[in-house]
N, C-alpha and C. Protein backbone atom coordinates (compact mmCIF):
# COMPACT_ATOMS: atom_id res chain seq x y z
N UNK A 1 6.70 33.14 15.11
CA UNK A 1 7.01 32.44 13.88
C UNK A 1 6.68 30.97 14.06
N UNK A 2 5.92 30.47 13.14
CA UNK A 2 5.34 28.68 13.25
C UNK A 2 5.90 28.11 12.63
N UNK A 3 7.68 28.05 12.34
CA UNK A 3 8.07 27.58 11.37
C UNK A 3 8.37 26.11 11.22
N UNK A 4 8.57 25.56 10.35
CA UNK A 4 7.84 24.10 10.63
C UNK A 4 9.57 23.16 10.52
N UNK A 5 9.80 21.91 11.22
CA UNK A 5 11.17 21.31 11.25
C UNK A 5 10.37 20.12 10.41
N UNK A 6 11.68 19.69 9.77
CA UNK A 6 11.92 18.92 9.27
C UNK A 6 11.47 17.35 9.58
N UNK A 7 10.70 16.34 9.33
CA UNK A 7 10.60 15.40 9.19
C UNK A 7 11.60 14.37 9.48
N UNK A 8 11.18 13.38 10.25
CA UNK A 8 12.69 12.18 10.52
C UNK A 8 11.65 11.38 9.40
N UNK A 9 13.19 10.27 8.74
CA UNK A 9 12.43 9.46 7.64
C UNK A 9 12.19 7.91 8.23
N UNK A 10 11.14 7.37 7.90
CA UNK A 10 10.63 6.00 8.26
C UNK A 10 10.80 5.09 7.50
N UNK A 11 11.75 3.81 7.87
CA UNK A 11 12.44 3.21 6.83
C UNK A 11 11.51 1.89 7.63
N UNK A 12 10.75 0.98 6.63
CA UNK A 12 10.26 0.19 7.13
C UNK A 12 10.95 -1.12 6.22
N UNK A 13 11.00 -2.18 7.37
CA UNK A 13 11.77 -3.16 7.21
C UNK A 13 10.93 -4.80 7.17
N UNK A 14 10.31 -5.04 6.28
CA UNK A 14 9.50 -6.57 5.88
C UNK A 14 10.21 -7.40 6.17
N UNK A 15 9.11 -8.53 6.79
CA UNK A 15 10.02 -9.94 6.32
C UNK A 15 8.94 -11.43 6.86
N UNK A 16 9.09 -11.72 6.22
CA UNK A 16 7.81 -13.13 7.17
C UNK A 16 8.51 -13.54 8.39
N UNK A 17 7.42 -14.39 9.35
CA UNK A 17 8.44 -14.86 10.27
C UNK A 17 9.43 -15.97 10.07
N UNK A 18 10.20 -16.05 10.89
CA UNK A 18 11.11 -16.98 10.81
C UNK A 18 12.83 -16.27 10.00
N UNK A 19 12.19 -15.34 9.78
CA UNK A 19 13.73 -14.28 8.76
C UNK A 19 15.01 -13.83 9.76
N UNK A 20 14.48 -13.80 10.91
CA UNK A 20 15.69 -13.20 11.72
C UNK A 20 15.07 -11.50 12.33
N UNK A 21 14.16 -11.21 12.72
CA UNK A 21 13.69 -9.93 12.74
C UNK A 21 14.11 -9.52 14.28
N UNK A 22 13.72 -10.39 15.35
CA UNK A 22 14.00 -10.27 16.31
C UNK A 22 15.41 -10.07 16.95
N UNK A 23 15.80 -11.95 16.59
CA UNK A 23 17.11 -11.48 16.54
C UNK A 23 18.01 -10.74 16.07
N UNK A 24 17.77 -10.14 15.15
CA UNK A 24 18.72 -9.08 14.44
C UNK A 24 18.45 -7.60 15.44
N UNK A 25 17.29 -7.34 15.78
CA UNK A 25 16.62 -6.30 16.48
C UNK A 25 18.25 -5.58 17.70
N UNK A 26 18.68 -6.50 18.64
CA UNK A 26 19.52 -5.68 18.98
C UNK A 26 20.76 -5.14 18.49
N UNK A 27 21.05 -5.85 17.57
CA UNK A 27 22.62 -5.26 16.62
C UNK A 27 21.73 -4.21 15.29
N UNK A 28 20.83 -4.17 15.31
CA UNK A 28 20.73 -3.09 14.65
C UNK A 28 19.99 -1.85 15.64
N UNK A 29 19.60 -1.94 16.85
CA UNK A 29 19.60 -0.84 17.55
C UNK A 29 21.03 -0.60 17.91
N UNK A 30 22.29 -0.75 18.02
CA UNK A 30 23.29 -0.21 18.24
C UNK A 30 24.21 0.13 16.87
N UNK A 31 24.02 -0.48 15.94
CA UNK A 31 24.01 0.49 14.73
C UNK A 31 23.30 1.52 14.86
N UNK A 32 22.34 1.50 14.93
CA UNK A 32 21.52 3.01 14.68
C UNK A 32 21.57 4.05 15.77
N UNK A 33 22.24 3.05 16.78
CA UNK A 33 22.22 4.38 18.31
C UNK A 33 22.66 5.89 18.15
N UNK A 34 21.95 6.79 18.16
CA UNK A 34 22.52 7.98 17.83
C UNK A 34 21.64 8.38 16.24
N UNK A 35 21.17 7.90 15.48
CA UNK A 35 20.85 7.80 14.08
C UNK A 35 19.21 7.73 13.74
N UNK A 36 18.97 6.63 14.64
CA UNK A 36 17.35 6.46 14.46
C UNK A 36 16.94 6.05 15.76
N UNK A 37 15.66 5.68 15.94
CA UNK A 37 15.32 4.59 16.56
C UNK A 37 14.38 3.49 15.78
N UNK A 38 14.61 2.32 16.51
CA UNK A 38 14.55 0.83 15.93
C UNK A 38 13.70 -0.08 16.59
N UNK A 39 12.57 -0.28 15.91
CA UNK A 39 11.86 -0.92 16.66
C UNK A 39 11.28 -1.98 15.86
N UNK A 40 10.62 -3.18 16.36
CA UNK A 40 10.53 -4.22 16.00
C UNK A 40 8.38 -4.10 16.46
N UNK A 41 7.51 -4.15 15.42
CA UNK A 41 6.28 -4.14 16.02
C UNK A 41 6.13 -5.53 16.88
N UNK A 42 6.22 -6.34 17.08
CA UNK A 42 6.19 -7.66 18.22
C UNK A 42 6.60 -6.83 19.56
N UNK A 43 7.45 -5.67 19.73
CA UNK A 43 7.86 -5.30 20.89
C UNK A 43 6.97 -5.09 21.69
N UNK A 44 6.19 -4.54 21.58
CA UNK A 44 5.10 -4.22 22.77
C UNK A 44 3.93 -5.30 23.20
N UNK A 45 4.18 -6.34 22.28
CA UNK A 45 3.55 -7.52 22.85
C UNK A 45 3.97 -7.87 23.99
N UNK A 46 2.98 -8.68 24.95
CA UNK A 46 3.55 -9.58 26.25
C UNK A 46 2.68 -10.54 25.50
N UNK A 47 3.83 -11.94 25.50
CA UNK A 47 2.88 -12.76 25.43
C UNK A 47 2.23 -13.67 24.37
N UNK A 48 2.47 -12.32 23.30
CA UNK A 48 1.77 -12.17 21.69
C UNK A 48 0.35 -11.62 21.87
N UNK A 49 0.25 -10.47 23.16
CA UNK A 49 -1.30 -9.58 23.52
C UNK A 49 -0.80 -8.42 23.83
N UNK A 50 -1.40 -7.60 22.99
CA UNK A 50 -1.33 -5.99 23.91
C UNK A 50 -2.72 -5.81 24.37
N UNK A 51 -2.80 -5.90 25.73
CA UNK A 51 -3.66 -4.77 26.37
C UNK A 51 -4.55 -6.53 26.62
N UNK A 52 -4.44 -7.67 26.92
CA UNK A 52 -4.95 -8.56 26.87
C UNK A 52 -5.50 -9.09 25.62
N UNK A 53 -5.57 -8.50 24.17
CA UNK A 53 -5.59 -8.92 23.40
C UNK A 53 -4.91 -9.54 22.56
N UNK A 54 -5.00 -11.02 22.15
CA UNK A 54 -4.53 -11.93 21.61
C UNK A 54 -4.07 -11.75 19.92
N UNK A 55 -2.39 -10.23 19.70
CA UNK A 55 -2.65 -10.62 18.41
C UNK A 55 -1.39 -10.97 17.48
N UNK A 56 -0.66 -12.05 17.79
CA UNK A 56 -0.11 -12.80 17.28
C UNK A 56 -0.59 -14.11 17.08
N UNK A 57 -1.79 -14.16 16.73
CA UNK A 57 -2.40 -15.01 16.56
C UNK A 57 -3.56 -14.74 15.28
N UNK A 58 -3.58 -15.90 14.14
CA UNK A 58 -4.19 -15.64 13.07
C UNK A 58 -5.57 -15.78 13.30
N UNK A 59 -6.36 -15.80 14.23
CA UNK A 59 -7.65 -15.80 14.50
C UNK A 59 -7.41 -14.22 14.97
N UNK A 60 -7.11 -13.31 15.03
CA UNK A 60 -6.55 -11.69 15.34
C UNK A 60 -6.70 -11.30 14.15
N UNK A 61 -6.39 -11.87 13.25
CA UNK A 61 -6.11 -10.80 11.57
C UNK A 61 -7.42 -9.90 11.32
N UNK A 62 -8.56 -10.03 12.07
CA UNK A 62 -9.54 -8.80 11.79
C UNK A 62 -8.49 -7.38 12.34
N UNK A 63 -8.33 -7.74 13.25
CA UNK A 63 -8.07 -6.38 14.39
C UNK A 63 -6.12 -5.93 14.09
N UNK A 64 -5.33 -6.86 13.05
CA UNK A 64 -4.50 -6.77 12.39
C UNK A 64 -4.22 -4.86 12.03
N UNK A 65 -5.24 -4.62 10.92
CA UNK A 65 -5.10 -3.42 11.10
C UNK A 65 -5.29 -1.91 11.48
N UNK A 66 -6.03 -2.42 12.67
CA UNK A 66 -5.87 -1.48 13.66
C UNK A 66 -4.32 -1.49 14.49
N UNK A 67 -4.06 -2.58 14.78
CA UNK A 67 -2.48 -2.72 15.43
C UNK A 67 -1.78 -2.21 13.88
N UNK A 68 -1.82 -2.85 13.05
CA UNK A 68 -0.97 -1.58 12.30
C UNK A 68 -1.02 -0.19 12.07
N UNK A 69 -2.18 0.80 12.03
CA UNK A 69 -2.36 1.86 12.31
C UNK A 69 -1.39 2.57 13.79
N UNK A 70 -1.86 1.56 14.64
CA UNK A 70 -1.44 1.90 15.99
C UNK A 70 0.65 2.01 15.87
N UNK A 71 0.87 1.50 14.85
CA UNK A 71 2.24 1.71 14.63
C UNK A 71 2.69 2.34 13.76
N UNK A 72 1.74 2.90 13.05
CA UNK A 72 1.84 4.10 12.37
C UNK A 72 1.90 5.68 12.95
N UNK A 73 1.10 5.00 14.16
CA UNK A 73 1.02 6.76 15.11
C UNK A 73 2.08 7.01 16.04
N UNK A 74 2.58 5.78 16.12
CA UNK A 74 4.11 5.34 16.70
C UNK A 74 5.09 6.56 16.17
N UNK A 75 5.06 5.53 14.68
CA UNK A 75 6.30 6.52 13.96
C UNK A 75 5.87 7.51 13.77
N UNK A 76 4.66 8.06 13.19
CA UNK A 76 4.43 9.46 13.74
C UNK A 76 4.88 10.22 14.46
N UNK A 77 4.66 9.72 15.57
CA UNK A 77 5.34 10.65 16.97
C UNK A 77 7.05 11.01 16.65
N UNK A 78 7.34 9.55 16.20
CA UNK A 78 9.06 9.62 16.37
C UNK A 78 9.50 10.67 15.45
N UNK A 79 8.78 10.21 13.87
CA UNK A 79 9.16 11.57 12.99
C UNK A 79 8.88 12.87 12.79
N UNK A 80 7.68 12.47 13.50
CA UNK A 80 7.53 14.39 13.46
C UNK A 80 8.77 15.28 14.58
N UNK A 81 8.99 14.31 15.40
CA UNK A 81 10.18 14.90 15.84
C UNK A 81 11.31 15.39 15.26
N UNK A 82 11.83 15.13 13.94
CA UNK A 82 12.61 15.39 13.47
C UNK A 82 13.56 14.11 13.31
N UNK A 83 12.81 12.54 14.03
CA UNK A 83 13.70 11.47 14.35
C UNK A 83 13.66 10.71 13.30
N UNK A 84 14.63 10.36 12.70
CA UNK A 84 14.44 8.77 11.76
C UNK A 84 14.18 7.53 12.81
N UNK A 85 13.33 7.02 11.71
CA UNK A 85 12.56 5.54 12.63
C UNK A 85 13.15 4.10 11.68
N UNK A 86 13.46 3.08 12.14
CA UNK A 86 13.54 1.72 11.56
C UNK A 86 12.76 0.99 11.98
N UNK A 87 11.33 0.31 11.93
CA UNK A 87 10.62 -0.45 11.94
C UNK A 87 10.29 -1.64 11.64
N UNK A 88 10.60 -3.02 11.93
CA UNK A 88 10.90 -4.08 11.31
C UNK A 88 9.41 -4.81 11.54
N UNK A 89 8.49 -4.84 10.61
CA UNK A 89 7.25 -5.49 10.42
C UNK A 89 7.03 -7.18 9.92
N UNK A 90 6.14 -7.51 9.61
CA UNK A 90 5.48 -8.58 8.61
C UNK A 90 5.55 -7.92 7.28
N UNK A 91 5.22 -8.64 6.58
CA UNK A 91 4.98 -8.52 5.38
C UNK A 91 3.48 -7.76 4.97
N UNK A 92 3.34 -6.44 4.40
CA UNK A 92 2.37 -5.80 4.19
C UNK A 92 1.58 -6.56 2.73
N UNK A 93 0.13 -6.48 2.81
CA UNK A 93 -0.79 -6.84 2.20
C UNK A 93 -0.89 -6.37 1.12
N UNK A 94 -0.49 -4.88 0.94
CA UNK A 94 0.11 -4.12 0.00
C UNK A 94 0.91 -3.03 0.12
N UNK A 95 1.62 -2.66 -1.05
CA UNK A 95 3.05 -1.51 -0.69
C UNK A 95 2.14 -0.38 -0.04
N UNK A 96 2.41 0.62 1.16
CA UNK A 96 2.23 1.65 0.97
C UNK A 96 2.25 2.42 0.36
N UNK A 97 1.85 4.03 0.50
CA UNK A 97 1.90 4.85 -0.45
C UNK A 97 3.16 5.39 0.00
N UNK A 98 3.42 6.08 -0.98
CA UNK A 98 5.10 7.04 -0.79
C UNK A 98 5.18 7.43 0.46
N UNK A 99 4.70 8.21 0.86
CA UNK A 99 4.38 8.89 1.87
C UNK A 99 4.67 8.76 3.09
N UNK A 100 4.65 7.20 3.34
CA UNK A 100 4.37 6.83 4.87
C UNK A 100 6.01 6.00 4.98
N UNK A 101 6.76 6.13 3.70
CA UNK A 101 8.20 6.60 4.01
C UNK A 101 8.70 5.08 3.17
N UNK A 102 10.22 4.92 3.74
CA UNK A 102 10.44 3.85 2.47
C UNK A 102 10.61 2.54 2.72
N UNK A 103 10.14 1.71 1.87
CA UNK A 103 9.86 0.21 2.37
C UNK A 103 10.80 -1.04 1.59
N UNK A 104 11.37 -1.46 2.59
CA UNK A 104 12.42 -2.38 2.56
C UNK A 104 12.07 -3.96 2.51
N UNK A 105 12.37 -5.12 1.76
CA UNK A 105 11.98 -6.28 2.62
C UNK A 105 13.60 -7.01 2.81
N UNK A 106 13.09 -8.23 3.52
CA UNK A 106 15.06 -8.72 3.60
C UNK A 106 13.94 -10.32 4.13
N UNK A 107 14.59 -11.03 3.25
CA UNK A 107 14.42 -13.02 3.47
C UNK A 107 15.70 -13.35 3.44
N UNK A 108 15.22 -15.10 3.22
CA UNK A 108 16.43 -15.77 4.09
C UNK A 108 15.69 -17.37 2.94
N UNK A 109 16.55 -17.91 2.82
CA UNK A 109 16.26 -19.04 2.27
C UNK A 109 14.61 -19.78 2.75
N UNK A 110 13.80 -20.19 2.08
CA UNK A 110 12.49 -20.81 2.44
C UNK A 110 13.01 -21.92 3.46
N UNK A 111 13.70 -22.64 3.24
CA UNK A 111 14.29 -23.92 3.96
C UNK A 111 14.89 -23.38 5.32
N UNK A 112 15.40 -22.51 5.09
CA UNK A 112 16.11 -21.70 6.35
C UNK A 112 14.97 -21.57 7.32
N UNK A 113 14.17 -20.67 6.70
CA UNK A 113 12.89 -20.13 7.16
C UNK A 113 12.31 -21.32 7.93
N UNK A 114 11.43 -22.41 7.70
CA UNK A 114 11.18 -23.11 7.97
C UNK A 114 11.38 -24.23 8.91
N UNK A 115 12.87 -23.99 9.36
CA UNK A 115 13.83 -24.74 10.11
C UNK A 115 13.59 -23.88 11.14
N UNK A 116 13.83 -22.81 11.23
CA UNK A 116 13.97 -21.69 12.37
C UNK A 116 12.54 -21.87 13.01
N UNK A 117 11.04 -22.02 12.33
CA UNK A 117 10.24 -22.08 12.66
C UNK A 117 9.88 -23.34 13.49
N UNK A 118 10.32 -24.13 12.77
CA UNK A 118 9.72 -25.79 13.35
C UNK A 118 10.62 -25.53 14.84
N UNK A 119 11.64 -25.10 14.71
CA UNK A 119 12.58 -24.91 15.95
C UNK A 119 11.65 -24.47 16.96
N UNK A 120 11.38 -23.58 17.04
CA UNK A 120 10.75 -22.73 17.57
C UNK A 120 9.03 -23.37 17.89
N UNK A 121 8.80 -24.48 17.54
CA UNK A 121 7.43 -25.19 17.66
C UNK A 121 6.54 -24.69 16.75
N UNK A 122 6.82 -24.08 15.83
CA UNK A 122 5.53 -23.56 15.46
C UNK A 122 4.69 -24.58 14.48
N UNK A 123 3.82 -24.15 14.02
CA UNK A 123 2.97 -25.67 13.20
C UNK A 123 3.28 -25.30 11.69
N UNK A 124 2.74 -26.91 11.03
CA UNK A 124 3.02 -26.41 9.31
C UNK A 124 2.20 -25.53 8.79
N UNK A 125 1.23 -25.30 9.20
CA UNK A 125 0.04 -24.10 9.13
C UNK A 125 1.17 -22.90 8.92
N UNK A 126 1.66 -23.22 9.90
CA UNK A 126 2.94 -21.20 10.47
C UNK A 126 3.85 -21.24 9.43
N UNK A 127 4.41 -22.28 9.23
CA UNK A 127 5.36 -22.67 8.19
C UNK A 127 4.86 -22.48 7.03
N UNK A 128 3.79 -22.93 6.09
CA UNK A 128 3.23 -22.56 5.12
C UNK A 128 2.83 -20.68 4.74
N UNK A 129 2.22 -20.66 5.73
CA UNK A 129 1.89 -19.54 5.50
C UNK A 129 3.40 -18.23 5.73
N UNK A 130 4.48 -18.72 6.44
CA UNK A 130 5.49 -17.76 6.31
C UNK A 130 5.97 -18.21 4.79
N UNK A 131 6.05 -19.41 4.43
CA UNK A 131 6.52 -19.40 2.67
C UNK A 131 5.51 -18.64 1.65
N UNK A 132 4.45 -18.83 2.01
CA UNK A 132 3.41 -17.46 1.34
C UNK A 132 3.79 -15.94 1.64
N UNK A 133 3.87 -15.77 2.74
CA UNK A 133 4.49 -14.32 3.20
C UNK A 133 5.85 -13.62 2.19
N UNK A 134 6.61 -14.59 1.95
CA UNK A 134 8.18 -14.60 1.08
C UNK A 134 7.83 -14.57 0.25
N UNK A 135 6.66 -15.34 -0.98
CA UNK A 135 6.15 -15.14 -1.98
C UNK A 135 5.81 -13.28 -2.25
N UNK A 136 4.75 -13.41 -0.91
CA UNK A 136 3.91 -12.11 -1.48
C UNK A 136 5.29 -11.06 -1.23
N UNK A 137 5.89 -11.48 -0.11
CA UNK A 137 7.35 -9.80 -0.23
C UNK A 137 8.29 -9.93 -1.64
N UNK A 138 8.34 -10.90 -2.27
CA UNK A 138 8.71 -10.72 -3.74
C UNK A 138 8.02 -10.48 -4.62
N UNK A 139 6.77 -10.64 -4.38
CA UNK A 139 5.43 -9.85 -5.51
C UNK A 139 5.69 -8.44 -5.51
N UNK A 140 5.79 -8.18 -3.99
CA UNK A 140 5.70 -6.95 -3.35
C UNK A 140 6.68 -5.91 -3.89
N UNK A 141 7.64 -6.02 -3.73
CA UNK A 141 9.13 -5.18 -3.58
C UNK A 141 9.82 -5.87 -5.19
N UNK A 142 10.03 -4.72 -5.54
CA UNK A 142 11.50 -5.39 -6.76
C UNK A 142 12.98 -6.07 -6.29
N UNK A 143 13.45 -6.62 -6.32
CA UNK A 143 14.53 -7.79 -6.02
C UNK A 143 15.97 -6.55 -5.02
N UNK A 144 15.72 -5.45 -6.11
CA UNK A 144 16.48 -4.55 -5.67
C UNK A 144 16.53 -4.03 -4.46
N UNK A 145 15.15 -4.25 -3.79
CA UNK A 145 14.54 -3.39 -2.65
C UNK A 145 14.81 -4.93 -1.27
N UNK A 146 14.87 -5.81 -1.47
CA UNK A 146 14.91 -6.92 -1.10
C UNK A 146 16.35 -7.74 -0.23
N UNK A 147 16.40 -7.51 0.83
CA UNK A 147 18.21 -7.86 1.00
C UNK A 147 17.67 -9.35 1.72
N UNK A 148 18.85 -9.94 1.56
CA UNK A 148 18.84 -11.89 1.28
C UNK A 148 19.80 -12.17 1.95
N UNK A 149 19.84 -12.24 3.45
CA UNK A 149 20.69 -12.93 4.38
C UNK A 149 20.85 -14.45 4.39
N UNK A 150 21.99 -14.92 4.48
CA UNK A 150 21.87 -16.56 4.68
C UNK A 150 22.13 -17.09 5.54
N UNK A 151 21.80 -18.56 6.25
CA UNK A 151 21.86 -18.70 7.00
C UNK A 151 23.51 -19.11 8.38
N UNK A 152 24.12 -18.89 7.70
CA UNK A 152 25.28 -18.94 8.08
C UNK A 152 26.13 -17.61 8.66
N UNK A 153 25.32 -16.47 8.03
CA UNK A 153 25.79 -15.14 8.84
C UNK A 153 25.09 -15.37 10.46
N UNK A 154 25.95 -14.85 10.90
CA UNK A 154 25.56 -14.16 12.18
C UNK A 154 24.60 -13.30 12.43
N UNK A 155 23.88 -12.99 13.39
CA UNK A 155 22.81 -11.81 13.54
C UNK A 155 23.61 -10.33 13.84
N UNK A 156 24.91 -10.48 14.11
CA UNK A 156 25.47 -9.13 13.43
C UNK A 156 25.80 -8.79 12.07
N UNK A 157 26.21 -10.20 11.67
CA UNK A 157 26.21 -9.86 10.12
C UNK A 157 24.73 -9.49 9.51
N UNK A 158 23.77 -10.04 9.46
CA UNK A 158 22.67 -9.67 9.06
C UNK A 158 22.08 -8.48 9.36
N UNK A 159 22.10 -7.81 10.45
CA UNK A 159 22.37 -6.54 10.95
C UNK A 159 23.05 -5.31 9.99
N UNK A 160 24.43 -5.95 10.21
CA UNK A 160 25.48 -5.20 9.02
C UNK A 160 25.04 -4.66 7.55
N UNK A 161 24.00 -6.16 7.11
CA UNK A 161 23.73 -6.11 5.85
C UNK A 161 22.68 -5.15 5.56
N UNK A 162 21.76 -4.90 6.54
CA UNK A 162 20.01 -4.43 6.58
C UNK A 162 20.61 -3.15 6.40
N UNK A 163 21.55 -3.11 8.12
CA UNK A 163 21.74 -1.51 7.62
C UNK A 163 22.43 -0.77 6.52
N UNK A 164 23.20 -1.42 5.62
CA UNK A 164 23.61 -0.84 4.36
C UNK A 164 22.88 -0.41 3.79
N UNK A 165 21.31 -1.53 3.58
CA UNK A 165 20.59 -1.18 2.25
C UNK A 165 19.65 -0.28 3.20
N UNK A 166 19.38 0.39 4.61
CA UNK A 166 18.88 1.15 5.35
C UNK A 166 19.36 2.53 5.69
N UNK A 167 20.49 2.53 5.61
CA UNK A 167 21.27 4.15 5.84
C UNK A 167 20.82 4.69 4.64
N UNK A 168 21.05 4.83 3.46
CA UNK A 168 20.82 5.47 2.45
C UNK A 168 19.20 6.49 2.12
N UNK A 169 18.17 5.47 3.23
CA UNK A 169 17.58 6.33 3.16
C UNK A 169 16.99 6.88 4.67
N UNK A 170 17.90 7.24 5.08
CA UNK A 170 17.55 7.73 6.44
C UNK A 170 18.04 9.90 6.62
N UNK A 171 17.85 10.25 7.06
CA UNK A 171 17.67 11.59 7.06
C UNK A 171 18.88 11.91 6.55
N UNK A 172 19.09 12.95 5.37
CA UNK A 172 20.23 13.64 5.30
C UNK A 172 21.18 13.89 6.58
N UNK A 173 20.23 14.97 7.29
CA UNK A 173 20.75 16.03 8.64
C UNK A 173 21.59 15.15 9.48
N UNK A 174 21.76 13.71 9.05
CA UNK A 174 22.14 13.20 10.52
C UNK A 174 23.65 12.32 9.98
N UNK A 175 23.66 12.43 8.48
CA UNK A 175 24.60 11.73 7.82
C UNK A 175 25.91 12.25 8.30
């Protein structure tokens, strides 16, 4: 008998940089422990290179989506297992199709944003273009789909918050 199991669901999680993605990354793997797995695409970087390639870096955006594909075969693997996946990305160029499961974004004040960045050294180039990123994830997503941490929560609170508007669509079987 080839009978076929059930699908884990892929809840993908937007946000430009500077939103809190990372840091939020371990309080929402222990929310989900047992539930999904949670991964952040920056993870397998060393460096901002996989495999010696340089691609956290905007001179990279050719080869952009091939590394996104490559995290598509990711969750692949995870869901065909039967596993729910949480994936916390960039901001997509455009919505996916249904299919490739359900897509979330979550910002943070532009000013916020921007502070966190300069912190962090990055240039007004990085800065600009993450306030474009926040633009296009509100082009992107309806307001509804969109969760809005501020900067005064904690990265467990923000955590707390993702996963509210994230359980709901994660596998029945595991509720």
């Amino acid at each position: 008998m080839n009978a076929r199991l059930p699908a884990g669901a892929l809840v993908t999680v937007c946000a430009p940089p500077g939103t809190g993605k990372s840091t939020a990354l371990p309080h929402l793997i222990a929310r989900a422990h047992g539930r999904a797995v949670v991964a952040d695409i920056d993870e397998v970087l060393e460096d901002g290179s996989l495999l010696g390639v340089r691609i956290a870096d905007a001179a990279a955006a050719p080869i952009w989506p091939a590394y996104d594909r490559l995290w598509a075969r990711i969750a692949g693997f995870v869901t065909r297992a039967g596993v729910d996946m949480v994936l916390l990305t960039q901001v997509p160029d455009a919505r996916p199709a249904p299919a490739a499961g359900t897509l979330l974004g979550w910002e943070v004040d532009d000013e916020l944003r921007a502070a966190r960045l300069r912190g962090r050294g990055a240039t007004e180039a990085t800065v600009l273009d993450a306030r474009s990123d926040a633009r296009a994830l509100r082009a992107l997503l309806p307001a509804t789909s969109i969760v809005r941490t501020r900067g005064e929560q904690t990265p467990q609170e923000c955590a707390d918050q993702l996963w509210l508007a994230i359980e709901p669509h994660l596998g029945s079987s595991r509720h």
